[in-house]
PDB file of N, CA and C in Angstrom:
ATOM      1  N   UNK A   1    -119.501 198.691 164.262  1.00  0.00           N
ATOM      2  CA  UNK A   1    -118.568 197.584 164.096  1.00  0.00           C
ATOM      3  C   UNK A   1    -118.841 196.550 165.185  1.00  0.00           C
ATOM      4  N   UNK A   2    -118.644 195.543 164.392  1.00  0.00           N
ATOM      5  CA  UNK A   2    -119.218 194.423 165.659  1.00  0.00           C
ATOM      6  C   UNK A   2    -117.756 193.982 166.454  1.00  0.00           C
ATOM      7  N   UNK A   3    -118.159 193.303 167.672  1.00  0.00           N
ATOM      8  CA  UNK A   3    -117.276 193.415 168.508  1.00  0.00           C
ATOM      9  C   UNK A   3    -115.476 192.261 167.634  1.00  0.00           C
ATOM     10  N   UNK A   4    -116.502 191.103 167.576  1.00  0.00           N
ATOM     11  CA  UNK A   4    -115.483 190.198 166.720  1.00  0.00           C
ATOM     12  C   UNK A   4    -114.737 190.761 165.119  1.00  0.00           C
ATOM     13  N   UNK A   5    -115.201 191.842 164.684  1.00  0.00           N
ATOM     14  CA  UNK A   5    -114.517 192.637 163.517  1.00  0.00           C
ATOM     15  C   UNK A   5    -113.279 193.478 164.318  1.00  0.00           C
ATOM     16  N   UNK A   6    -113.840 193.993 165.376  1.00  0.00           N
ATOM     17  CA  UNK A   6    -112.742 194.752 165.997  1.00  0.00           C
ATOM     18  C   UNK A   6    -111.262 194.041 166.738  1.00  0.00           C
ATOM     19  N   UNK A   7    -111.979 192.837 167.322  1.00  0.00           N
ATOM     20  CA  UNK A   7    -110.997 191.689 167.301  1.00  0.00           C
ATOM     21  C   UNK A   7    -110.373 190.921 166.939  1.00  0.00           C
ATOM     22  N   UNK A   8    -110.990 191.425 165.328  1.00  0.00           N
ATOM     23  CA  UNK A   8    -110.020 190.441 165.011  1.00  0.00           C
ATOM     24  C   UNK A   8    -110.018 188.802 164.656  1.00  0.00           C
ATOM     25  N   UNK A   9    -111.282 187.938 165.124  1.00  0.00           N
ATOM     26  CA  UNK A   9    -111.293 186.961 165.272  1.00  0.00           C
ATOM     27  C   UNK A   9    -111.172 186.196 164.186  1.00  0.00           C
ATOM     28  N   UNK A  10    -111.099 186.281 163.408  1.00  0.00           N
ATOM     29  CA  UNK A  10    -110.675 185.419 162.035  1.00  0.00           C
ATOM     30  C   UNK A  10    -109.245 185.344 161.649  1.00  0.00           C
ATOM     31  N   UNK A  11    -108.867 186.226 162.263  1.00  0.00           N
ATOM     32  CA  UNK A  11    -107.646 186.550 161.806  1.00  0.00           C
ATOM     33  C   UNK A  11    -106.968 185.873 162.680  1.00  0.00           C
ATOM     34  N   UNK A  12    -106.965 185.905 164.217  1.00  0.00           N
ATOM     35  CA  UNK A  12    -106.508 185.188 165.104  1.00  0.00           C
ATOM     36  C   UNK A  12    -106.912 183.946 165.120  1.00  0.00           C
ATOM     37  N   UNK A  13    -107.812 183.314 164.384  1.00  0.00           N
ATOM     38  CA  UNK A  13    -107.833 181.463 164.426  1.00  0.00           C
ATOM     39  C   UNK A  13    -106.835 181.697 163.207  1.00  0.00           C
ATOM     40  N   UNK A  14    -106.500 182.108 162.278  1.00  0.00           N
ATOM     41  CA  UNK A  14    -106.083 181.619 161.180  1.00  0.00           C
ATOM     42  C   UNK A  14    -104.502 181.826 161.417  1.00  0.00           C
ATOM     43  N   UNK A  15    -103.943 182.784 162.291  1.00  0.00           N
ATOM     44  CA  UNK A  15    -102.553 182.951 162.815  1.00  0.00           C
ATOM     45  C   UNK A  15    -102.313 181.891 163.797  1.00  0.00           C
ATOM     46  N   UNK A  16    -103.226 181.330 164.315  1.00  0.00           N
ATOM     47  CA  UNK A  16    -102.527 180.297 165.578  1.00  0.00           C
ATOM     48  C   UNK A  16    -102.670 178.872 165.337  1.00  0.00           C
ATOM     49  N   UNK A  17    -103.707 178.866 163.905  1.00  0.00           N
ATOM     50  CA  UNK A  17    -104.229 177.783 163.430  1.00  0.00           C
ATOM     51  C   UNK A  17    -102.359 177.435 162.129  1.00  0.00           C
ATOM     52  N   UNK A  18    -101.879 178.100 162.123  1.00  0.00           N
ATOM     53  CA  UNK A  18    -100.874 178.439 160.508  1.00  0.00           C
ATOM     54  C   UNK A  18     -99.576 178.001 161.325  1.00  0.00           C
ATOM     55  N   UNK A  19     -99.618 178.739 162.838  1.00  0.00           N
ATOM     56  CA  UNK A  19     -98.768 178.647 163.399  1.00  0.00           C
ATOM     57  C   UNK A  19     -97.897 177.407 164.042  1.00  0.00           C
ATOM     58  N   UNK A  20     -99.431 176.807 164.344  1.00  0.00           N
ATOM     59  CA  UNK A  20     -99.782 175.674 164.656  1.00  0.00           C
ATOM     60  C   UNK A  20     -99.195 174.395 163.875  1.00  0.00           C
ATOM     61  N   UNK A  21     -98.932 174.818 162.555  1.00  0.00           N
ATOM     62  CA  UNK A  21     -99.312 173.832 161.269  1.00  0.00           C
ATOM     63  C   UNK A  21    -100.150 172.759 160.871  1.00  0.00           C
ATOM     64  N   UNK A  22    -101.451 173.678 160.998  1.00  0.00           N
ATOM     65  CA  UNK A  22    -102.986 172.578 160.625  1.00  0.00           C
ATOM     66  C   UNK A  22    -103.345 173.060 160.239  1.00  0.00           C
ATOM     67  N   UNK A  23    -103.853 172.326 159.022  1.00  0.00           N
ATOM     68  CA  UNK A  23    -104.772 172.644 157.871  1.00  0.00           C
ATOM     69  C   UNK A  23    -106.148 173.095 157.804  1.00  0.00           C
ATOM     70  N   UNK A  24    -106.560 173.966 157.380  1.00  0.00           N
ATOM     71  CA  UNK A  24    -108.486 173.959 157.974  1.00  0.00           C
ATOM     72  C   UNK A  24    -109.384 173.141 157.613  1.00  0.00           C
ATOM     73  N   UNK A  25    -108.587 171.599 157.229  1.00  0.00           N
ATOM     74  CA  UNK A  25    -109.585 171.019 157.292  1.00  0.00           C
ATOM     75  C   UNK A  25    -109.456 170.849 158.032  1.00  0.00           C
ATOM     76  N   UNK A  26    -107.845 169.900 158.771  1.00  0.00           N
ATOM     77  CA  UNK A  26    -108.042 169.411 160.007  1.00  0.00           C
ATOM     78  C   UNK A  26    -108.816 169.977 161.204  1.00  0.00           C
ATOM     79  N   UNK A  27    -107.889 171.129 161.481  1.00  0.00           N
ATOM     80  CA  UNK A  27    -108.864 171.911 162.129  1.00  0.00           C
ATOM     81  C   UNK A  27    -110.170 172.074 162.374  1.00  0.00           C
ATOM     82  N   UNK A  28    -111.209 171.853 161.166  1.00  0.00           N
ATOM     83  CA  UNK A  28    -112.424 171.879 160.841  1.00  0.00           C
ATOM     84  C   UNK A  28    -112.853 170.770 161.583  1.00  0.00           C
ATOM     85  N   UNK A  29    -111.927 169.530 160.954  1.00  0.00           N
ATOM     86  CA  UNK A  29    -112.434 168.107 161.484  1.00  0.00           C
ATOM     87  C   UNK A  29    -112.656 168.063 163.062  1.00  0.00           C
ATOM     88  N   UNK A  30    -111.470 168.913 163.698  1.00  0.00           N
ATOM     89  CA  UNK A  30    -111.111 168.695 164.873  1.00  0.00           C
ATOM     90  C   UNK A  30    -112.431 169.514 165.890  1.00  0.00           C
ATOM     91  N   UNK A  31    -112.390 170.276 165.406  1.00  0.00           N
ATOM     92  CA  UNK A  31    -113.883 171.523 166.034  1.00  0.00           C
ATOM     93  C   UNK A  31    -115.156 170.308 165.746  1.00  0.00           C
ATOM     94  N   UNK A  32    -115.508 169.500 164.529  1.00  0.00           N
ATOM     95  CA  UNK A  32    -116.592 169.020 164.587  1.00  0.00           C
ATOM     96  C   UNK A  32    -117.415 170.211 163.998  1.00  0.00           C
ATOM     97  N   UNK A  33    -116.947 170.752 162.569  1.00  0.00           N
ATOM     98  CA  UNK A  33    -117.335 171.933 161.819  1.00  0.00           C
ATOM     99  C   UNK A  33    -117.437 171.484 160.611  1.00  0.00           C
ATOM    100  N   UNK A  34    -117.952 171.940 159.453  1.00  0.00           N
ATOM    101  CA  UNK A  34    -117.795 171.803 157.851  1.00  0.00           C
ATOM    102  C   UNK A  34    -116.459 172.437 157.884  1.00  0.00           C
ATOM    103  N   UNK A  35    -115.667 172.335 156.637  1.00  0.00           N
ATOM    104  CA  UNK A  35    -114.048 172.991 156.059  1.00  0.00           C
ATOM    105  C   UNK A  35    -114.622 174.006 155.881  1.00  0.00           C
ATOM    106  N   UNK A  36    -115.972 174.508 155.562  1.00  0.00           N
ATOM    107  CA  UNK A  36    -116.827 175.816 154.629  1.00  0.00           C
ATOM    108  C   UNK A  36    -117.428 176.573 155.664  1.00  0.00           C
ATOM    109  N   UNK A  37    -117.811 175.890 157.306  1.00  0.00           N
ATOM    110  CA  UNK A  37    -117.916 176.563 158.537  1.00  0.00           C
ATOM    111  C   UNK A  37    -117.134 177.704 159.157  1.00  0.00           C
ATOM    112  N   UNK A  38    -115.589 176.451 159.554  1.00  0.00           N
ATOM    113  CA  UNK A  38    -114.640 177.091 159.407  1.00  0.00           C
ATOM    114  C   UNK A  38    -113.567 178.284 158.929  1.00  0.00           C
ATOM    115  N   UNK A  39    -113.642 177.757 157.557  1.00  0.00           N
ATOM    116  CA  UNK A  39    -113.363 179.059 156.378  1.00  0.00           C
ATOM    117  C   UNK A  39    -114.405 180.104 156.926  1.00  0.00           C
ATOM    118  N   UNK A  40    -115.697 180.088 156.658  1.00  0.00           N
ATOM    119  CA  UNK A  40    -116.378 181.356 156.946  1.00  0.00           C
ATOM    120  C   UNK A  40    -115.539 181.904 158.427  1.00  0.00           C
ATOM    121  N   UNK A  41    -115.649 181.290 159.579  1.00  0.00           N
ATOM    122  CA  UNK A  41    -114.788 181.859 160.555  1.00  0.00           C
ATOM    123  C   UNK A  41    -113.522 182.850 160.353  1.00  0.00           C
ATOM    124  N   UNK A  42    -112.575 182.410 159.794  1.00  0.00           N
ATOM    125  CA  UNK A  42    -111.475 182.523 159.170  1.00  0.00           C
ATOM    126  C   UNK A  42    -111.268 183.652 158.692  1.00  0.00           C
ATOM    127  N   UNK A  43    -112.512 183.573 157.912  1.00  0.00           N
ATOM    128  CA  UNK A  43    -112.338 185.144 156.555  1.00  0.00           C
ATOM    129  C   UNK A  43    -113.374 186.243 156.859  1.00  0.00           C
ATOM    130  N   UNK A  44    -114.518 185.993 158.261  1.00  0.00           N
ATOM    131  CA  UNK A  44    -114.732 187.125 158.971  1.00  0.00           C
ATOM    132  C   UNK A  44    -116.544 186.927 158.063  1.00  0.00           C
ATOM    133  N   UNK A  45    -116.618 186.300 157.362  1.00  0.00           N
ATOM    134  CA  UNK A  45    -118.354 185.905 157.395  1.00  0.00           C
ATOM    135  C   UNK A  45    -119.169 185.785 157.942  1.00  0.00           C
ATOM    136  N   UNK A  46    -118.795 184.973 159.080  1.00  0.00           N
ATOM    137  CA  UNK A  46    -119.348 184.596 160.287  1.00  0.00           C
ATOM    138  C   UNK A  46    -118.943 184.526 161.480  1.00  0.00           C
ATOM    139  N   UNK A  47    -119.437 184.685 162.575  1.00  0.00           N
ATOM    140  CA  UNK A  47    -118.351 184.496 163.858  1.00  0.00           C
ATOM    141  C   UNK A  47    -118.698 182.912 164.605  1.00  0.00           C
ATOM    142  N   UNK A  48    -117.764 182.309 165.408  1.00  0.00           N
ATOM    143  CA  UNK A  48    -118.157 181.690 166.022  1.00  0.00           C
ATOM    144  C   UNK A  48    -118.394 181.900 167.240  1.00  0.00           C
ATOM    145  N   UNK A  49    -118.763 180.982 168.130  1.00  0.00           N
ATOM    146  CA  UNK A  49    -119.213 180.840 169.225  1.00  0.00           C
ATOM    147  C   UNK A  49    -118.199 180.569 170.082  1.00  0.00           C
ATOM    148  N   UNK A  50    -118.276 181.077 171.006  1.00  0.00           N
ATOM    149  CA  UNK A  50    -117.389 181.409 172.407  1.00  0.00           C
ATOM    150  C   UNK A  50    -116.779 179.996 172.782  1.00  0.00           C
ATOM    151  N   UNK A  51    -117.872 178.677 172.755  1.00  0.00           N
ATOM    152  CA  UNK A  51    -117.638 177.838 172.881  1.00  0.00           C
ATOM    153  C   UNK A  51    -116.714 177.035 171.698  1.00  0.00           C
ATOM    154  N   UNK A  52    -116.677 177.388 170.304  1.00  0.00           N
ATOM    155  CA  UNK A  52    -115.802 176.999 169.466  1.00  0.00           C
ATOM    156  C   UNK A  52    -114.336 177.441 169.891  1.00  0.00           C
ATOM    157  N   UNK A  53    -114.102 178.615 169.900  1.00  0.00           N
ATOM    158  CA  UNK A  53    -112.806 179.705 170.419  1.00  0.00           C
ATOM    159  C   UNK A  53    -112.175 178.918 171.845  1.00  0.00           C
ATOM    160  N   UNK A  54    -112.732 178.113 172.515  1.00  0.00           N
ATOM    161  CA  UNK A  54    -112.603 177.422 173.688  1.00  0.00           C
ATOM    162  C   UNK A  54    -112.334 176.040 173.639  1.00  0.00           C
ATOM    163  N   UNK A  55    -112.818 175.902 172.357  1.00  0.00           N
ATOM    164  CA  UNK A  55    -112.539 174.341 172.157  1.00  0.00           C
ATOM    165  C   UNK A  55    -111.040 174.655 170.879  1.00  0.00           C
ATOM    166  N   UNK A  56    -111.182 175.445 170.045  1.00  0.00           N
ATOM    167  CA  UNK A  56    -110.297 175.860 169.217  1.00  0.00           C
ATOM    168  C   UNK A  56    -108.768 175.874 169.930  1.00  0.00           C
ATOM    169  N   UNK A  57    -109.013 176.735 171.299  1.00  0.00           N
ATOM    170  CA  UNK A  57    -107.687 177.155 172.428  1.00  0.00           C
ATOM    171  C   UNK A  57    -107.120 176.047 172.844  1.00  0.00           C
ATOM    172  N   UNK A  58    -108.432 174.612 173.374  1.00  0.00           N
ATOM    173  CA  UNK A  58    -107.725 173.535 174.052  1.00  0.00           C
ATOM    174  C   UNK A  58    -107.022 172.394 172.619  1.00  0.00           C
ATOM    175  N   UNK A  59    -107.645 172.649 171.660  1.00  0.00           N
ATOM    176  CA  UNK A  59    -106.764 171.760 170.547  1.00  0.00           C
ATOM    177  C   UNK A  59    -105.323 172.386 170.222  1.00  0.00           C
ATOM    178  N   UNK A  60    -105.093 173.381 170.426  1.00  0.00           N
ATOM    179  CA  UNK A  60    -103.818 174.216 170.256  1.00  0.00           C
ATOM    180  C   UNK A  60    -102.822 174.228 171.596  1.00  0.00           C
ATOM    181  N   UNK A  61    -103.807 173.822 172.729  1.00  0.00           N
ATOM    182  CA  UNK A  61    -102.746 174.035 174.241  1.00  0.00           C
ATOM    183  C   UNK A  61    -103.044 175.158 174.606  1.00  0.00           C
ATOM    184  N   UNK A  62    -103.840 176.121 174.492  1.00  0.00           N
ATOM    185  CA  UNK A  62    -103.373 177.554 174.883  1.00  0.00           C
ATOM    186  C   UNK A  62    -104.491 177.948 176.015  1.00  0.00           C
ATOM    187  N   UNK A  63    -104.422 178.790 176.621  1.00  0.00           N
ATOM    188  CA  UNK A  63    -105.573 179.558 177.381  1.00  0.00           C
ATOM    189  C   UNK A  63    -106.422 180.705 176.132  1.00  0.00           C
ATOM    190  N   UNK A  64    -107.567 181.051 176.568  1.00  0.00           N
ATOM    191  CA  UNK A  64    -108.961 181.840 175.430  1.00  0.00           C
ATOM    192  C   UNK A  64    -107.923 183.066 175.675  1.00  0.00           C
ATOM    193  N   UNK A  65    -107.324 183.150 177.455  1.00  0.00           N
ATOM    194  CA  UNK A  65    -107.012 184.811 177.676  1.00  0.00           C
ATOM    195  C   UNK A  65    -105.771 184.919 176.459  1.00  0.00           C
ATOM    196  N   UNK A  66    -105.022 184.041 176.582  1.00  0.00           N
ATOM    197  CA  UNK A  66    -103.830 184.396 175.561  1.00  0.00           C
ATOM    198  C   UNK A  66    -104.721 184.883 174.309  1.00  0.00           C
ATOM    199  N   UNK A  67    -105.925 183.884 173.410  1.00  0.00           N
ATOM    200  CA  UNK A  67    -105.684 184.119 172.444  1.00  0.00           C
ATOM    201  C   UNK A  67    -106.767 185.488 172.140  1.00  0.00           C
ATOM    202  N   UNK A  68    -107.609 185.990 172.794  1.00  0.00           N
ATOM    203  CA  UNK A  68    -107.853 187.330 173.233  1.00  0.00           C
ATOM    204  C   UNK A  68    -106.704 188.255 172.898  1.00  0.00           C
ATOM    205  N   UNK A  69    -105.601 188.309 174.146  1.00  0.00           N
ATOM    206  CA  UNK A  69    -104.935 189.210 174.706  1.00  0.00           C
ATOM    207  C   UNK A  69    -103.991 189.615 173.094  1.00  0.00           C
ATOM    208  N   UNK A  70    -103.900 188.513 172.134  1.00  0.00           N
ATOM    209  CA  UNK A  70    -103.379 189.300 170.591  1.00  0.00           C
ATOM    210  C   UNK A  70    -104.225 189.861 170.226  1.00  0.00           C
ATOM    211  N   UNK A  71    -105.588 189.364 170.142  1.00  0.00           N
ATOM    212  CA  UNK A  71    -106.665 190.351 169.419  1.00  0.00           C
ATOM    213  C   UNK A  71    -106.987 191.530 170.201  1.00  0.00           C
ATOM    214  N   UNK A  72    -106.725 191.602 171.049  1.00  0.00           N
ATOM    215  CA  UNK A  72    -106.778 193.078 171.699  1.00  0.00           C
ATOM    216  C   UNK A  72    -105.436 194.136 171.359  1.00  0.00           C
ATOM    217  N   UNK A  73    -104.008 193.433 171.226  1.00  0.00           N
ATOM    218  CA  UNK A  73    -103.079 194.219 171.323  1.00  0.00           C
ATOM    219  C   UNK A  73    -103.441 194.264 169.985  1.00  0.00           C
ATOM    220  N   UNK A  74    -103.822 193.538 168.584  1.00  0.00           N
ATOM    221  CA  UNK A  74    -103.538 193.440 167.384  1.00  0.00           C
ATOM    222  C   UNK A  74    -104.823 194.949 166.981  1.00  0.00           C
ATOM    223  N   UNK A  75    -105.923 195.287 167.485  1.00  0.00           N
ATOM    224  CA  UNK A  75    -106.807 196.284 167.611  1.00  0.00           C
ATOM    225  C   UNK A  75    -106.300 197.604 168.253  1.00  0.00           C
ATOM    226  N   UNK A  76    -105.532 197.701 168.966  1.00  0.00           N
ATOM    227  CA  UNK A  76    -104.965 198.884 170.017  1.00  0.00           C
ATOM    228  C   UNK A  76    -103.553 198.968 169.471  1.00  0.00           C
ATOM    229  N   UNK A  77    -103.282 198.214 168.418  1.00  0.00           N
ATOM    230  CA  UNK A  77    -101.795 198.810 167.851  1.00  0.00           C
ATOM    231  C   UNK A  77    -100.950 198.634 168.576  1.00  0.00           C
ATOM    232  N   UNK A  78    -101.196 197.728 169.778  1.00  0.00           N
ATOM    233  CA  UNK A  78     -99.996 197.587 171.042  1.00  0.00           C
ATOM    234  C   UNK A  78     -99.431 196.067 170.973  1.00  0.00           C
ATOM    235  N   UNK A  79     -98.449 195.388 171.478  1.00  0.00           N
ATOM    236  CA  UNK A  79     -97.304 194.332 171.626  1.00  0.00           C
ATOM    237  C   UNK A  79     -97.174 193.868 170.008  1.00  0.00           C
ATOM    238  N   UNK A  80     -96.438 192.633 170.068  1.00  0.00           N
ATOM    239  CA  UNK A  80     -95.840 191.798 168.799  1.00  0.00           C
ATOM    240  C   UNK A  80     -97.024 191.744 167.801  1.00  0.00           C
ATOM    241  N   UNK A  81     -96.565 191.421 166.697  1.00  0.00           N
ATOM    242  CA  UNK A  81     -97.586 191.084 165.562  1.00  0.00           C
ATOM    243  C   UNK A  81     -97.183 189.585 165.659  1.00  0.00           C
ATOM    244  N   UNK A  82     -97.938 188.842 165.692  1.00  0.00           N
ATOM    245  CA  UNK A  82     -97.224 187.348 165.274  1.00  0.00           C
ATOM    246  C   UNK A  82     -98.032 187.111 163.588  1.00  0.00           C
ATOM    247  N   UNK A  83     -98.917 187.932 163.067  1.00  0.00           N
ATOM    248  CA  UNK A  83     -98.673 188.157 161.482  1.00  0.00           C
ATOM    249  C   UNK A  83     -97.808 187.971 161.188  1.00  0.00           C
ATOM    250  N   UNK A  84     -96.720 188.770 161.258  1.00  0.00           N
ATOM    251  CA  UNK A  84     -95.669 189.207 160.572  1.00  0.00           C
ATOM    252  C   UNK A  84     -95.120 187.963 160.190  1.00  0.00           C
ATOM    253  N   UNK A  85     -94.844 187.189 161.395  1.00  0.00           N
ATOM    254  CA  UNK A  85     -94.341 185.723 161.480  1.00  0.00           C
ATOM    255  C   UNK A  85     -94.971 184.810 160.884  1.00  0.00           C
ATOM    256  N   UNK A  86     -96.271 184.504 160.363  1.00  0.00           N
ATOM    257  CA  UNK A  86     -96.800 183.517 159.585  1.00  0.00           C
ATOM    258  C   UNK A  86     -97.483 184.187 158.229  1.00  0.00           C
ATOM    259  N   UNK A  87     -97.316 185.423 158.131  1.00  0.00           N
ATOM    260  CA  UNK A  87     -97.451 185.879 156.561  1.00  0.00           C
ATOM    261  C   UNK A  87     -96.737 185.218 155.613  1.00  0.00           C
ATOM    262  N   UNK A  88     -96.233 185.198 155.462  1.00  0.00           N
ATOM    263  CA  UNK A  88     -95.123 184.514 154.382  1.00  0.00           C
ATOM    264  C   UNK A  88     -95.595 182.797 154.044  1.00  0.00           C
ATOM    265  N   UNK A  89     -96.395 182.162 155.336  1.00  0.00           N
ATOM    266  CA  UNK A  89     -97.344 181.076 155.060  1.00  0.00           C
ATOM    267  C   UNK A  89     -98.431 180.744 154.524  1.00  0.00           C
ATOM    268  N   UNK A  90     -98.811 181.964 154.525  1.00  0.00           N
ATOM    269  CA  UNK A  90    -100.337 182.334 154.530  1.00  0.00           C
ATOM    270  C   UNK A  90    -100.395 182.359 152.401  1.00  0.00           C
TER     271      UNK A  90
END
C-alpha cells in the first residue's frame, strides 16, 4: 500500500476542499491544475505533489501539519471524523 492510500489523501483534499465550499474547479483553477488533474487527486488515481498539498493548505488558511494530522488520525481510527460532517455534501 502506498503511503498516500494509507493517508488518505484524496479524501482529505476533498473534505477540506467541501468544507471549505469550493468547487473543484475552482479549486483546480486555484492550484493552476486541469478540473481532470484535480479530480484524479480527489478519487485516489493519482497523487499529488507535496508541493500541491502546500499550496492546496495556503488557499484554505491552514498549516500541511493540520491537514496530515486528520489523515493520520482518519488511518489509526483515532480523533473526530470531519467526514461525517461533510458527507451529506458530498
Amino acid at each position: 500500500m502506498k503511503i498516500v492510500e494509507y493517508l488518505q489523501v484524496g479524501m482529505c483534499l476533498k473534505v477540506y476542499r467541501v468544507q471549505a465550499g469550493i468547487s473543484q474547479r475552482k479549486m483546480a483553477d486555484s492550484l493552476g491544475l486541469s478540473a481532470a488533474t484535480y479530480s484524479n487527486y480527489e478519487n485516489g488515481y493519482s497523487s499529488p505533489a507535496i508541493e500541491t498539498i502546500q499550496d492546496f493548505c495556503n488557499i484554505l488558511g491552514m498549516e500541511v501539519s493540520d491537514f496530515f494530522r486528520y489523515a493520520v488520525e482518519k488511518a489509526t481510527g483515532k480523533g473526530d471524523d470531519p467526514v461525517k460532517n461533510v458527507s451529506k455534501n458530498l
